[in-house]
PDB file of N, CA and C in Angstrom:
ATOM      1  N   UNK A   1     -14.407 -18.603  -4.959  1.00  0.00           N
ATOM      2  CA  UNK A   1     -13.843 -17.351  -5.427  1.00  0.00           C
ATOM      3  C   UNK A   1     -12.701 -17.651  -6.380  1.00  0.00           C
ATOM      4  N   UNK A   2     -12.624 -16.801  -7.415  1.00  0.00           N
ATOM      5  CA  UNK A   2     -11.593 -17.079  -8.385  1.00  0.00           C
ATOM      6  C   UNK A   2     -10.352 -16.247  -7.873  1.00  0.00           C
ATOM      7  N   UNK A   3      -9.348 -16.966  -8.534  1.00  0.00           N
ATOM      8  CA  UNK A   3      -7.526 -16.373  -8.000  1.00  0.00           C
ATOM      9  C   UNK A   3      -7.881 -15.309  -8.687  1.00  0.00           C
ATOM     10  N   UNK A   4      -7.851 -15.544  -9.842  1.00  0.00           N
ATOM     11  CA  UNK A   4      -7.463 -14.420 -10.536  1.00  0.00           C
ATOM     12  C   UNK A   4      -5.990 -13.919 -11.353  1.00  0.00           C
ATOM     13  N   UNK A   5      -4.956 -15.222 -10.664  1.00  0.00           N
ATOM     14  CA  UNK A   5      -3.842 -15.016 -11.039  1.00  0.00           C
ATOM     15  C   UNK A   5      -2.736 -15.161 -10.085  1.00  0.00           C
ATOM     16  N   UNK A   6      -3.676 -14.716  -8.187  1.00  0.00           N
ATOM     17  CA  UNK A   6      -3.035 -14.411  -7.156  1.00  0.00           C
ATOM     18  C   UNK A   6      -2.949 -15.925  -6.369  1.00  0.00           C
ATOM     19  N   UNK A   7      -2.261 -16.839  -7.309  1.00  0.00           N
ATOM     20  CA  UNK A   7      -2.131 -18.047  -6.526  1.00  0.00           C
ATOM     21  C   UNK A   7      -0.943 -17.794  -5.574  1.00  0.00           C
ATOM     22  N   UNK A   8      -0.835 -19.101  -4.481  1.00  0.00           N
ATOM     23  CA  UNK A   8       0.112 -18.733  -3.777  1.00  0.00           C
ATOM     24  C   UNK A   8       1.936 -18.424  -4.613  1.00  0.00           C
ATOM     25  N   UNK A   9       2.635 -17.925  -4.069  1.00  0.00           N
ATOM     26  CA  UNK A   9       3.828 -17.764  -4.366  1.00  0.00           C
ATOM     27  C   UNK A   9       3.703 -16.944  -5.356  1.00  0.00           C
ATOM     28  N   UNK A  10       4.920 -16.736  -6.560  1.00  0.00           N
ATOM     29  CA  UNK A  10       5.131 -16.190  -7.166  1.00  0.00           C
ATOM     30  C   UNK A  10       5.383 -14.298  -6.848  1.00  0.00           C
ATOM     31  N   UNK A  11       5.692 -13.653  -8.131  1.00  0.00           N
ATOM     32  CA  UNK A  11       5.969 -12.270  -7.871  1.00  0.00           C
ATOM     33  C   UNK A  11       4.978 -11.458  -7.429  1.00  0.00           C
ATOM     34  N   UNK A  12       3.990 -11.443  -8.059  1.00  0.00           N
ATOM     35  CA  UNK A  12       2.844 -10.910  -7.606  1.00  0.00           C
ATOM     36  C   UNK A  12       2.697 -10.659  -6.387  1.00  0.00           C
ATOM     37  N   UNK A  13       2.605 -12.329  -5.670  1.00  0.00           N
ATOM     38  CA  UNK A  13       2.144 -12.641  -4.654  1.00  0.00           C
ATOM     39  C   UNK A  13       3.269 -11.466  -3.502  1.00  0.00           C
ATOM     40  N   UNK A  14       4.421 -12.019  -3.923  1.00  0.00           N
ATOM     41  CA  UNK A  14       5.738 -10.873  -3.268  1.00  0.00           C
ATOM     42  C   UNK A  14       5.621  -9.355  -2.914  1.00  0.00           C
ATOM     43  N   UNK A  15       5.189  -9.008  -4.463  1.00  0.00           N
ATOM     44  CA  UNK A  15       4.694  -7.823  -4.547  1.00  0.00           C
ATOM     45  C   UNK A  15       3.691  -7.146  -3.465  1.00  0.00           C
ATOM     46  N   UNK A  16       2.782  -8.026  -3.431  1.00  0.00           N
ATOM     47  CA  UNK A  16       1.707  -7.966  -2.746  1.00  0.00           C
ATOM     48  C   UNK A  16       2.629  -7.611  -0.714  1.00  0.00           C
ATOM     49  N   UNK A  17       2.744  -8.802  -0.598  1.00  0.00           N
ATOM     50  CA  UNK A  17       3.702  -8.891   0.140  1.00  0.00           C
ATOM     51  C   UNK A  17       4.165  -7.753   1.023  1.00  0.00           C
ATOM     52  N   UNK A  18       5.161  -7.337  -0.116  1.00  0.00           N
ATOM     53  CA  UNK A  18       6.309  -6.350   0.199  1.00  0.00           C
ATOM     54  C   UNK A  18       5.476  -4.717   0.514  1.00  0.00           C
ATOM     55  N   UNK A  19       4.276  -4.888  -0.233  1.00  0.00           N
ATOM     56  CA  UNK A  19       3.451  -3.284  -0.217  1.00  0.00           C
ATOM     57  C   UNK A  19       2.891  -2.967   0.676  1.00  0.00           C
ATOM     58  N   UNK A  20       2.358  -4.676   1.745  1.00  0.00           N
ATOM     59  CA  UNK A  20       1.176  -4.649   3.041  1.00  0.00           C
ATOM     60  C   UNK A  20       2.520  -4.296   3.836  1.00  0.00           C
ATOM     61  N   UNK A  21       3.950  -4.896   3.871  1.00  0.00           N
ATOM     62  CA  UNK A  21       4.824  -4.919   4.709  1.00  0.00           C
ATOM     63  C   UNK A  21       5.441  -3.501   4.855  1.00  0.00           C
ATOM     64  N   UNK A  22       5.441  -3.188   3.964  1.00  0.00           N
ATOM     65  CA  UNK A  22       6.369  -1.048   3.748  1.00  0.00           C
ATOM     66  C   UNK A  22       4.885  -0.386   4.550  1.00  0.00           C
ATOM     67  N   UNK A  23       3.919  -0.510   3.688  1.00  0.00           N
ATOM     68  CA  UNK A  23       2.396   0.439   4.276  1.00  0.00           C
ATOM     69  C   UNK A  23       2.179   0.067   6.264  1.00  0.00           C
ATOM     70  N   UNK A  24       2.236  -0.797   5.934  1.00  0.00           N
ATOM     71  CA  UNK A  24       1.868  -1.237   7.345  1.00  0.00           C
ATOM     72  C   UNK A  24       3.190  -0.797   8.942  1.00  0.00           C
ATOM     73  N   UNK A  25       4.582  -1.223   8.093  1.00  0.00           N
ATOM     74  CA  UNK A  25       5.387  -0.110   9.143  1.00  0.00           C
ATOM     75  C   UNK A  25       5.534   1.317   9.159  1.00  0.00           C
ATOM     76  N   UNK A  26       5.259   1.853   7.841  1.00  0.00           N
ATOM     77  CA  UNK A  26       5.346   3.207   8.222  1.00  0.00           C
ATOM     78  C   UNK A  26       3.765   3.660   9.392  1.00  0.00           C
ATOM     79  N   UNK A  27       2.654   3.127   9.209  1.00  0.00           N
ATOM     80  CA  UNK A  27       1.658   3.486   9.495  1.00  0.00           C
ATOM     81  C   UNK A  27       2.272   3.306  11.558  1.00  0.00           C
ATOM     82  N   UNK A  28       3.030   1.822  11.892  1.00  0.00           N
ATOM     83  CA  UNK A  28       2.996   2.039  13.336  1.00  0.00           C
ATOM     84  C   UNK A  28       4.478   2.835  13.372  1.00  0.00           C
ATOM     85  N   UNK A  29       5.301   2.865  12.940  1.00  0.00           N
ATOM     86  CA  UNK A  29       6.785   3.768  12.950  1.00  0.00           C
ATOM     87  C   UNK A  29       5.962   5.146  12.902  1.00  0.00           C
ATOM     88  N   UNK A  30       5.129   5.561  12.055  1.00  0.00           N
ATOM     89  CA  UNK A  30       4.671   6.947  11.577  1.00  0.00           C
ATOM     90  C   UNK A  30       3.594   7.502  12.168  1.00  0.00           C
ATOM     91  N   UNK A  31       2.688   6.864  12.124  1.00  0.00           N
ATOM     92  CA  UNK A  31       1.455   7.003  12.231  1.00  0.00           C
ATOM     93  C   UNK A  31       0.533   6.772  13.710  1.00  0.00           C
ATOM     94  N   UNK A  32       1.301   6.267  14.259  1.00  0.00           N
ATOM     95  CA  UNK A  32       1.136   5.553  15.867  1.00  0.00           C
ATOM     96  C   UNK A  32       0.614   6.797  16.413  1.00  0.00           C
ATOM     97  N   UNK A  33      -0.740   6.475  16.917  1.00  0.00           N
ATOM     98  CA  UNK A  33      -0.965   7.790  17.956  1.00  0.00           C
ATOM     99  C   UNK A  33      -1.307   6.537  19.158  1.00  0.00           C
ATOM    100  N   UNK A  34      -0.638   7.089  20.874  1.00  0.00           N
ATOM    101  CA  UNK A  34      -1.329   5.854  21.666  1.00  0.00           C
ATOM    102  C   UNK A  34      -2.784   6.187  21.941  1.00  0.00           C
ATOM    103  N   UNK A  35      -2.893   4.907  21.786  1.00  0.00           N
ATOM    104  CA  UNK A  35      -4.338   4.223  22.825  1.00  0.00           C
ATOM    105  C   UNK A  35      -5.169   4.084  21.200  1.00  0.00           C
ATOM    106  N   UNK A  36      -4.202   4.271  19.596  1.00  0.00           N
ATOM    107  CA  UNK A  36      -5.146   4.062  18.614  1.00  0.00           C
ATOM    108  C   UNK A  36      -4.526   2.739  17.881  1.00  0.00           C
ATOM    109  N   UNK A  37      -4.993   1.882  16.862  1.00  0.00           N
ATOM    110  CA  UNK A  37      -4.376   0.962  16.306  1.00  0.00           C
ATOM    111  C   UNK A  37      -4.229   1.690  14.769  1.00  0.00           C
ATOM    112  N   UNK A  38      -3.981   0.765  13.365  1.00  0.00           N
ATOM    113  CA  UNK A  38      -3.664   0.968  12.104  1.00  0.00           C
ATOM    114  C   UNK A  38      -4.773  -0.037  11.848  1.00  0.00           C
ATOM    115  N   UNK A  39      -5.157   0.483  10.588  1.00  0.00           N
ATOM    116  CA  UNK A  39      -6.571  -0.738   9.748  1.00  0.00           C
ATOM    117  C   UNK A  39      -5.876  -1.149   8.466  1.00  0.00           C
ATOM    118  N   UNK A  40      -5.838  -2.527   8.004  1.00  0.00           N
ATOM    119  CA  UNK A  40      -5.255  -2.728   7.069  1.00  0.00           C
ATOM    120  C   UNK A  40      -6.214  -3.302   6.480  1.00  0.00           C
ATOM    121  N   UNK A  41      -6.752  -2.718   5.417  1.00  0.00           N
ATOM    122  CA  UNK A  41      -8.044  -3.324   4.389  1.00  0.00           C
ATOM    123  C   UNK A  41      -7.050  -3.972   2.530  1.00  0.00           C
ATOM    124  N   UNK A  42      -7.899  -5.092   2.565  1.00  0.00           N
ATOM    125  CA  UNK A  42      -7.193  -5.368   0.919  1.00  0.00           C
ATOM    126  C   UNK A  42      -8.740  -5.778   0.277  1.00  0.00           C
ATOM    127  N   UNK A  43      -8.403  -5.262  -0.762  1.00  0.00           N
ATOM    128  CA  UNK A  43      -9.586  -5.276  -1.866  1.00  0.00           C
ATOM    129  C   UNK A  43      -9.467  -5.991  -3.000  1.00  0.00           C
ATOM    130  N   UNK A  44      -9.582  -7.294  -3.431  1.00  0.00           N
ATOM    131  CA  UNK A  44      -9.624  -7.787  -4.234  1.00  0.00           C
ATOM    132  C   UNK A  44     -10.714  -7.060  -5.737  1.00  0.00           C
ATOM    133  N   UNK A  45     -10.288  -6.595  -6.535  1.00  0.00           N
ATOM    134  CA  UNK A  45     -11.437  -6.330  -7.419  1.00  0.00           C
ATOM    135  C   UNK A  45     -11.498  -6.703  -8.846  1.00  0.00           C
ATOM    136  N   UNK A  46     -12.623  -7.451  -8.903  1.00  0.00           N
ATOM    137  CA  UNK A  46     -12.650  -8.041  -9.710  1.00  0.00           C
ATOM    138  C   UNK A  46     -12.397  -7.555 -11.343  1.00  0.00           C
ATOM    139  N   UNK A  47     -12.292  -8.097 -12.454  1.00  0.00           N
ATOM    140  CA  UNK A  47     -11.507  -7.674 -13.191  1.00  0.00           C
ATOM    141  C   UNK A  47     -12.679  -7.673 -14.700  1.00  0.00           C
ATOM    142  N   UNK A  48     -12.652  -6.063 -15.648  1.00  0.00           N
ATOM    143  CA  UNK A  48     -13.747  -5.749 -16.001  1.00  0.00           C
ATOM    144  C   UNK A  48     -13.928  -7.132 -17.221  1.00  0.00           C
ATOM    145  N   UNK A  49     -15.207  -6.730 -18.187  1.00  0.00           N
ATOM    146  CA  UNK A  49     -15.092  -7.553 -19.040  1.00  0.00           C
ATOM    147  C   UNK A  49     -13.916  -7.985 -19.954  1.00  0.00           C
ATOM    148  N   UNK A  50     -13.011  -6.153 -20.846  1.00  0.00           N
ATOM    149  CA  UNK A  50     -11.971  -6.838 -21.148  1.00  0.00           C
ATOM    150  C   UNK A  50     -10.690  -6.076 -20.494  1.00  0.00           C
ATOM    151  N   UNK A  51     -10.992  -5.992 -19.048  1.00  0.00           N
ATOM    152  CA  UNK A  51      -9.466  -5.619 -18.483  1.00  0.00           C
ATOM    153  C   UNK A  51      -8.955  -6.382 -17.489  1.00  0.00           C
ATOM    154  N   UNK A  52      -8.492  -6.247 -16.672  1.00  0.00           N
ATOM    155  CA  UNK A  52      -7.837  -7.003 -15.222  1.00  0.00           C
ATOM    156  C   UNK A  52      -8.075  -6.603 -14.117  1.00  0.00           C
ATOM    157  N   UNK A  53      -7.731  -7.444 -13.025  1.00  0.00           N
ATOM    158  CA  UNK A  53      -8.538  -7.028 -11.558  1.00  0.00           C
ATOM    159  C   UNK A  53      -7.500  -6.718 -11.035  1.00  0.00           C
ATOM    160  N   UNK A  54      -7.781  -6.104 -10.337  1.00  0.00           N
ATOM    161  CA  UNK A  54      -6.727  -5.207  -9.315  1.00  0.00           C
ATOM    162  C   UNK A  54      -6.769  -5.310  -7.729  1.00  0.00           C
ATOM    163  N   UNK A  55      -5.429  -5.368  -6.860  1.00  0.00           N
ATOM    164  CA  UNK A  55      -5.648  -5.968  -5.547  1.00  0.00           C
ATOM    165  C   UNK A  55      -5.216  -4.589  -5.165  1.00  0.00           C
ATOM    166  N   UNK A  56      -6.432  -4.394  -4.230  1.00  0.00           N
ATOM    167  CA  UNK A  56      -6.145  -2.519  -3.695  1.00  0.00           C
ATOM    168  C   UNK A  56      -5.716  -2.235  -2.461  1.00  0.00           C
ATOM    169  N   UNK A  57      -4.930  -2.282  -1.539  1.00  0.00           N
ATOM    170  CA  UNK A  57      -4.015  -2.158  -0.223  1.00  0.00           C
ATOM    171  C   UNK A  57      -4.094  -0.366   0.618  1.00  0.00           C
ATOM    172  N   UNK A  58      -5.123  -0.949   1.355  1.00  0.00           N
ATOM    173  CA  UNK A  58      -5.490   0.335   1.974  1.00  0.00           C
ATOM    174  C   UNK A  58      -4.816  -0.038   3.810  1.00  0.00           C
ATOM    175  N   UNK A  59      -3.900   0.972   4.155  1.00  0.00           N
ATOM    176  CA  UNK A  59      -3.454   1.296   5.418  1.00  0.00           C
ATOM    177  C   UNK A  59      -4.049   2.417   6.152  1.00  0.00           C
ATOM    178  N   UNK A  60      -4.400   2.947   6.860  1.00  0.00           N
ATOM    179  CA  UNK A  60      -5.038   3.824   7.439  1.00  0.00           C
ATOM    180  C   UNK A  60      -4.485   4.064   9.027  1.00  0.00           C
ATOM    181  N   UNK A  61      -4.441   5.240   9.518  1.00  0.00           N
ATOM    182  CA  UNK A  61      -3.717   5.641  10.794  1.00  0.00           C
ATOM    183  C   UNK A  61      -4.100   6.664  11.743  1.00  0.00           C
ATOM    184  N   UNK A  62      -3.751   6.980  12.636  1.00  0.00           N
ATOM    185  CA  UNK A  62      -5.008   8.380  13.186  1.00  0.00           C
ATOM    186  C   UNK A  62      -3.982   9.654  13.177  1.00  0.00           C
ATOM    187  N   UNK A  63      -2.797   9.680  12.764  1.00  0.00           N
ATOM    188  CA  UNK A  63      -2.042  10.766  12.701  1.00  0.00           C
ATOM    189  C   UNK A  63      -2.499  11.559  11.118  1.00  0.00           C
ATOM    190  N   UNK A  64      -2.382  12.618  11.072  1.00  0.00           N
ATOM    191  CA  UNK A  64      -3.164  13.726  10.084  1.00  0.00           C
ATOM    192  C   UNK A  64      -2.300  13.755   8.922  1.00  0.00           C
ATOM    193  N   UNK A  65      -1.190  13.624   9.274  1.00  0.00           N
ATOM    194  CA  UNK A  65      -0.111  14.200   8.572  1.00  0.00           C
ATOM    195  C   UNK A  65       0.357  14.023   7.482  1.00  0.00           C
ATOM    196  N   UNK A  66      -0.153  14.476   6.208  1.00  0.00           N
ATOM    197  CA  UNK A  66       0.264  14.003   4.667  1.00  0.00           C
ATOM    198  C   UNK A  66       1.366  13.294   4.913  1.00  0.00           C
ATOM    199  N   UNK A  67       2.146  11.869   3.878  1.00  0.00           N
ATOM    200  CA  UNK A  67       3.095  11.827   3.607  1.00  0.00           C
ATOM    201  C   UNK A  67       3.372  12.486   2.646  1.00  0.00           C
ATOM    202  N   UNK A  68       4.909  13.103   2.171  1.00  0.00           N
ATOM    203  CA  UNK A  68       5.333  13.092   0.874  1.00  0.00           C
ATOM    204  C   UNK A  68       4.653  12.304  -0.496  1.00  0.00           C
ATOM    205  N   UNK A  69       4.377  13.009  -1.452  1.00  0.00           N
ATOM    206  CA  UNK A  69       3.732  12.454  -2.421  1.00  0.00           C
ATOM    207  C   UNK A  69       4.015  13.398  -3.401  1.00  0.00           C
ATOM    208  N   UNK A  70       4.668  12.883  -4.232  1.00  0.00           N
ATOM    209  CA  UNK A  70       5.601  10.998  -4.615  1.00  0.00           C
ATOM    210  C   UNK A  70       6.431  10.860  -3.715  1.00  0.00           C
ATOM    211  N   UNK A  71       6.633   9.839  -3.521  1.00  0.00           N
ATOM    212  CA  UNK A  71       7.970   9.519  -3.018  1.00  0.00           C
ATOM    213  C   UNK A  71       9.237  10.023  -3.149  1.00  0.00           C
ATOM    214  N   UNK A  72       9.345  10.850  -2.140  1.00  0.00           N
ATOM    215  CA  UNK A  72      10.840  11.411  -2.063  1.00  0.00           C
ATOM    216  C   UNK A  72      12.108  10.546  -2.227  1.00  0.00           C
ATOM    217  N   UNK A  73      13.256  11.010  -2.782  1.00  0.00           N
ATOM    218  CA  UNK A  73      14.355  10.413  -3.516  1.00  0.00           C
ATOM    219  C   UNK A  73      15.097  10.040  -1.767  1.00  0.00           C
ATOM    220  N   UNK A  74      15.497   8.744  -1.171  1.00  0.00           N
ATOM    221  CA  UNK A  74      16.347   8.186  -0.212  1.00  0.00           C
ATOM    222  C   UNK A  74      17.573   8.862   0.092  1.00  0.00           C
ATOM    223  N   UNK A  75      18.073   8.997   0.748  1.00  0.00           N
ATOM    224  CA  UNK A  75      19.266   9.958   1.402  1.00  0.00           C
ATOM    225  C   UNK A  75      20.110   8.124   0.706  1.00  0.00           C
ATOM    226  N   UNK A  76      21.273   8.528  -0.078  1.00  0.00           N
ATOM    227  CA  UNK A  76      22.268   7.426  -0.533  1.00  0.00           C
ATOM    228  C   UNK A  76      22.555   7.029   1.263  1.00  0.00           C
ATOM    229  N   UNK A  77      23.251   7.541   1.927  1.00  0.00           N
ATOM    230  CA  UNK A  77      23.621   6.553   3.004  1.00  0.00           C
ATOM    231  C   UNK A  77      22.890   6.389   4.639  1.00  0.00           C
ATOM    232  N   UNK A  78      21.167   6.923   4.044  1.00  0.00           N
ATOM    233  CA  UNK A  78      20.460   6.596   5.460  1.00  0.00           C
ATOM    234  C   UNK A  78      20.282   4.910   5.307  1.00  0.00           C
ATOM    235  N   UNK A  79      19.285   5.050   6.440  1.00  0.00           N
ATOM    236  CA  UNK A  79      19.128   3.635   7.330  1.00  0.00           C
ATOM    237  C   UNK A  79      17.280   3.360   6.266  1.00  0.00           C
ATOM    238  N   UNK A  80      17.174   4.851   6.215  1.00  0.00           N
ATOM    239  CA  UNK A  80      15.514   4.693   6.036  1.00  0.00           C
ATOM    240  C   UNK A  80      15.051   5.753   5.308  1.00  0.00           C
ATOM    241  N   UNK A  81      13.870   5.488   4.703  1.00  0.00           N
ATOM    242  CA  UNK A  81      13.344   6.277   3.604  1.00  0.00           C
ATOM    243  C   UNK A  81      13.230   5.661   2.221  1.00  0.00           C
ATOM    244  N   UNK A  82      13.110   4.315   2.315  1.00  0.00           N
ATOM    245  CA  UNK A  82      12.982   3.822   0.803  1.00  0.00           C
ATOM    246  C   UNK A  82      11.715   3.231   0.814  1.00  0.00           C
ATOM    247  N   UNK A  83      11.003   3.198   1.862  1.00  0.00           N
ATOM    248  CA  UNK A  83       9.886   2.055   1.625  1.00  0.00           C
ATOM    249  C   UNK A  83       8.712   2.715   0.653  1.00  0.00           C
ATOM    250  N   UNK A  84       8.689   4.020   1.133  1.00  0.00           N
ATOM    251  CA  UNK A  84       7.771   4.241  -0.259  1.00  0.00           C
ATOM    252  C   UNK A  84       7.801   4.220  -1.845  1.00  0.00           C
ATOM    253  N   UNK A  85       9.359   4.561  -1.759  1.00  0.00           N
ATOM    254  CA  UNK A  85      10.258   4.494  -3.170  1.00  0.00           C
ATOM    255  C   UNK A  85       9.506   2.840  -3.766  1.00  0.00           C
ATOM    256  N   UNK A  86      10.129   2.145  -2.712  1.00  0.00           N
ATOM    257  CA  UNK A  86      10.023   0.441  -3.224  1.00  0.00           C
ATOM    258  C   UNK A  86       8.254   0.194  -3.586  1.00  0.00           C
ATOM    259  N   UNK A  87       7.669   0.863  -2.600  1.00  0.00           N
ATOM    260  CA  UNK A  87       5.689   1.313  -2.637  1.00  0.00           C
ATOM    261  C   UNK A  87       5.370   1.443  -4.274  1.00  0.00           C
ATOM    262  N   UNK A  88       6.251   2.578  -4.803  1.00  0.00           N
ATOM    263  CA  UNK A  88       6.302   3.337  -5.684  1.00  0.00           C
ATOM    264  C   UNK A  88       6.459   2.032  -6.804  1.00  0.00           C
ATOM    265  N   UNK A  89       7.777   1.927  -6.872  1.00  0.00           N
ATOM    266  CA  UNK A  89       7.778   0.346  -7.832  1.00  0.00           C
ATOM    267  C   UNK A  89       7.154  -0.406  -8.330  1.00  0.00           C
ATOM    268  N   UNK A  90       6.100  -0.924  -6.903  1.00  0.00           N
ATOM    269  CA  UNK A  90       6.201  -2.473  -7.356  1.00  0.00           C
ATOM    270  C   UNK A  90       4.543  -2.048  -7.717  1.00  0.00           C
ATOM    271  N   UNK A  91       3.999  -1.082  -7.216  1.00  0.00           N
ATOM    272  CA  UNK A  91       2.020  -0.693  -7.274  1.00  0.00           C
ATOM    273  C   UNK A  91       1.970   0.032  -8.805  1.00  0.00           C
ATOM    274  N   UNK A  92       0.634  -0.326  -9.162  1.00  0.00           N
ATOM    275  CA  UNK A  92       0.612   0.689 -10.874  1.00  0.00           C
ATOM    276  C   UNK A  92       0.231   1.900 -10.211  1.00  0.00           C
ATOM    277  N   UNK A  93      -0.214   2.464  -8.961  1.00  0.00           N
ATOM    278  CA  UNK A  93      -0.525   3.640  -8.840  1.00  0.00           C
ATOM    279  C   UNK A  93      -0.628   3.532  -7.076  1.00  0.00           C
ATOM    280  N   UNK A  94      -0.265   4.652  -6.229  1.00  0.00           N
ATOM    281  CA  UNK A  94      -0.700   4.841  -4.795  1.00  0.00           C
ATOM    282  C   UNK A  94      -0.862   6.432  -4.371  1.00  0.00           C
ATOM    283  N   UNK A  95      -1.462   6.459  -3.772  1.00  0.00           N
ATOM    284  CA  UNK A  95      -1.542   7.681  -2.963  1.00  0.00           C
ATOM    285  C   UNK A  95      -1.704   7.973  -1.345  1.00  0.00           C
ATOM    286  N   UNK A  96      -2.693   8.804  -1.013  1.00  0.00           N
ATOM    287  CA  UNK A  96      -2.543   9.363   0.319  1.00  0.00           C
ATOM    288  C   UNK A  96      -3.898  10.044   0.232  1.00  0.00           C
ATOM    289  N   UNK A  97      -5.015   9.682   1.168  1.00  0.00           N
ATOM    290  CA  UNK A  97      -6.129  10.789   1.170  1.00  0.00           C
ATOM    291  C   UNK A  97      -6.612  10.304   3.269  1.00  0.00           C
ATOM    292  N   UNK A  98      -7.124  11.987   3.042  1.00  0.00           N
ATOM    293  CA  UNK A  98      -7.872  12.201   4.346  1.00  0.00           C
ATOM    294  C   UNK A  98      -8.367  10.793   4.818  1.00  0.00           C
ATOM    295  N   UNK A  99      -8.430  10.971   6.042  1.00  0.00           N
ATOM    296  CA  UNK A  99      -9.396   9.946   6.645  1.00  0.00           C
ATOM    297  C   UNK A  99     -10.061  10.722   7.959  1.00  0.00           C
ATOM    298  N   UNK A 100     -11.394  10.220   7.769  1.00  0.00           N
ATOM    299  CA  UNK A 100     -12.322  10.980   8.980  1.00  0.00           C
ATOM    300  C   UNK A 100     -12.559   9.966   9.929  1.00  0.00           C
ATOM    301  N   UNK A 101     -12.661  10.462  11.378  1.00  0.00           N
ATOM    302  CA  UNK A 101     -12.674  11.882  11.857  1.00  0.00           C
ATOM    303  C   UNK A 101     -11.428  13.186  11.826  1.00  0.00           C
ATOM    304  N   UNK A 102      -9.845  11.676  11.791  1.00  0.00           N
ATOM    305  CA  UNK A 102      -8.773  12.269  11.621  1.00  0.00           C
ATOM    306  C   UNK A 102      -7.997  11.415  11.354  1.00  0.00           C
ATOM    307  N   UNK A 103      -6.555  11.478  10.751  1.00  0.00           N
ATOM    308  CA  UNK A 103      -6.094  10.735  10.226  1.00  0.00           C
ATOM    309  C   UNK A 103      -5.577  10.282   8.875  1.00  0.00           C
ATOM    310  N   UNK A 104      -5.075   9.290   8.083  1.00  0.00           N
ATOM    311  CA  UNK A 104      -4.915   9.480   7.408  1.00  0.00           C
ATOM    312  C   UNK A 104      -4.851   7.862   6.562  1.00  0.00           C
ATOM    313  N   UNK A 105      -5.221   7.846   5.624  1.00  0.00           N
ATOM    314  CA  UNK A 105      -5.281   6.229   4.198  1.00  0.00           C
ATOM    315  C   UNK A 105      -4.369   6.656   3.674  1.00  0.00           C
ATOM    316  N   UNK A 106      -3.295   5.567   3.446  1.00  0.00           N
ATOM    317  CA  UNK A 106      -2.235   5.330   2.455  1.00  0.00           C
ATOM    318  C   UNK A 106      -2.508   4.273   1.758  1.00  0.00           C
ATOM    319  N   UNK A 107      -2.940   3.897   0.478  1.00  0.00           N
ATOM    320  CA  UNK A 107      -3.468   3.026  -0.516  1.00  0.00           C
ATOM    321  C   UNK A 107      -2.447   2.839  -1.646  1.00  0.00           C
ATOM    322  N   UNK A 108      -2.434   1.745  -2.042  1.00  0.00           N
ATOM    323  CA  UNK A 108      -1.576   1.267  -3.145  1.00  0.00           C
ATOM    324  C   UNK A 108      -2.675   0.420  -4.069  1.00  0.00           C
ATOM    325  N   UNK A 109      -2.366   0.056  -5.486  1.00  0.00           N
ATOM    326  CA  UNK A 109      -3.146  -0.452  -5.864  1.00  0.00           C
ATOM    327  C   UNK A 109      -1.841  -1.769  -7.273  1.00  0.00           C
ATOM    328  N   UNK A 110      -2.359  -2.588  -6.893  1.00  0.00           N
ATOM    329  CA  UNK A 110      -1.690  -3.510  -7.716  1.00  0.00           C
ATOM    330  C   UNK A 110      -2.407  -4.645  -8.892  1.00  0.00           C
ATOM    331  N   UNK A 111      -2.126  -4.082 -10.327  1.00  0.00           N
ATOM    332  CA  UNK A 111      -2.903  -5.017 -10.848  1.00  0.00           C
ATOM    333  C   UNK A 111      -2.750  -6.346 -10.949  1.00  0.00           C
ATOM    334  N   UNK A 112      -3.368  -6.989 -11.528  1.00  0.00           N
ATOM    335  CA  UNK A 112      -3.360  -9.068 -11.216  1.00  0.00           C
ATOM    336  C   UNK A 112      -2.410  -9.400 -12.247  1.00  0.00           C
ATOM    337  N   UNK A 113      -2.107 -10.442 -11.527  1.00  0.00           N
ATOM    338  CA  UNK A 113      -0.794 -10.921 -12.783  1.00  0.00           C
ATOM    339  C   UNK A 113      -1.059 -10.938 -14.592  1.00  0.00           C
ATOM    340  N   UNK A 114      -2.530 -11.098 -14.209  1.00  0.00           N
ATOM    341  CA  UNK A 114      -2.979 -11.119 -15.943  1.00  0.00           C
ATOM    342  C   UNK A 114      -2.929 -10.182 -16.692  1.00  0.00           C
ATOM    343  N   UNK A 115      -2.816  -8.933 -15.671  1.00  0.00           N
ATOM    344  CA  UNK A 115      -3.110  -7.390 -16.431  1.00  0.00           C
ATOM    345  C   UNK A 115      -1.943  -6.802 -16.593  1.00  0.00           C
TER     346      UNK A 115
END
């Protein structure tokens, strides 16, 4: 399989990083219903003839409940509320869609260092 760009280290790689790490706590801080877990899918996709591939970061949770979308502006002196802001940053694009039976996908999408 080819990198693509996504060798170890570097920003990217950080990037990458930092987006599974924000998606993935809000989903058990947020999203936690008991007796259910969180699915964390990443999608490598490959990159067209003349564009770039994109690494796609899908979180998923069994609570229903839209997040805010966009990312709401951080209270200056809370504890919390930036991780989507930072979501927001570092991804060329993320959102929020249904998930069946219930529940909910929070996806980020990050293009490859080449793009």
């Amino acid at each position: 399989m080819a990198d693509w760009g996504w060798a170890r280290g570097g920003e990217y790689l950080e990037a990458a990083e930092l987006v599974v790490g924000e998606l993935a706590a809000n989903a058990v801080t947020h999203g936690r219903v008991p007796g259910r877990d969180f699915l964390l899918t990443m999608t490598l996709v490959r990159p067209q003839e003349s564009g770039s591939g994109t690494l796609r970061i899908e979180v998923a949770d069994s609570r229903g409940e839209r997040l805010p979308f966009p990312a709401p502006e951080p209270c200056p002196d809370g504890e919390h509320g930036r991780g989507l802001v930072l979501v927001s940053a570092l991804a060329a694009r993320w959102g929020v869609v249904p998930r069946s039976p219930s529940g909910k996908t929070v996806w980020a999408e990050l293009p490859s260092p080449s793009g």
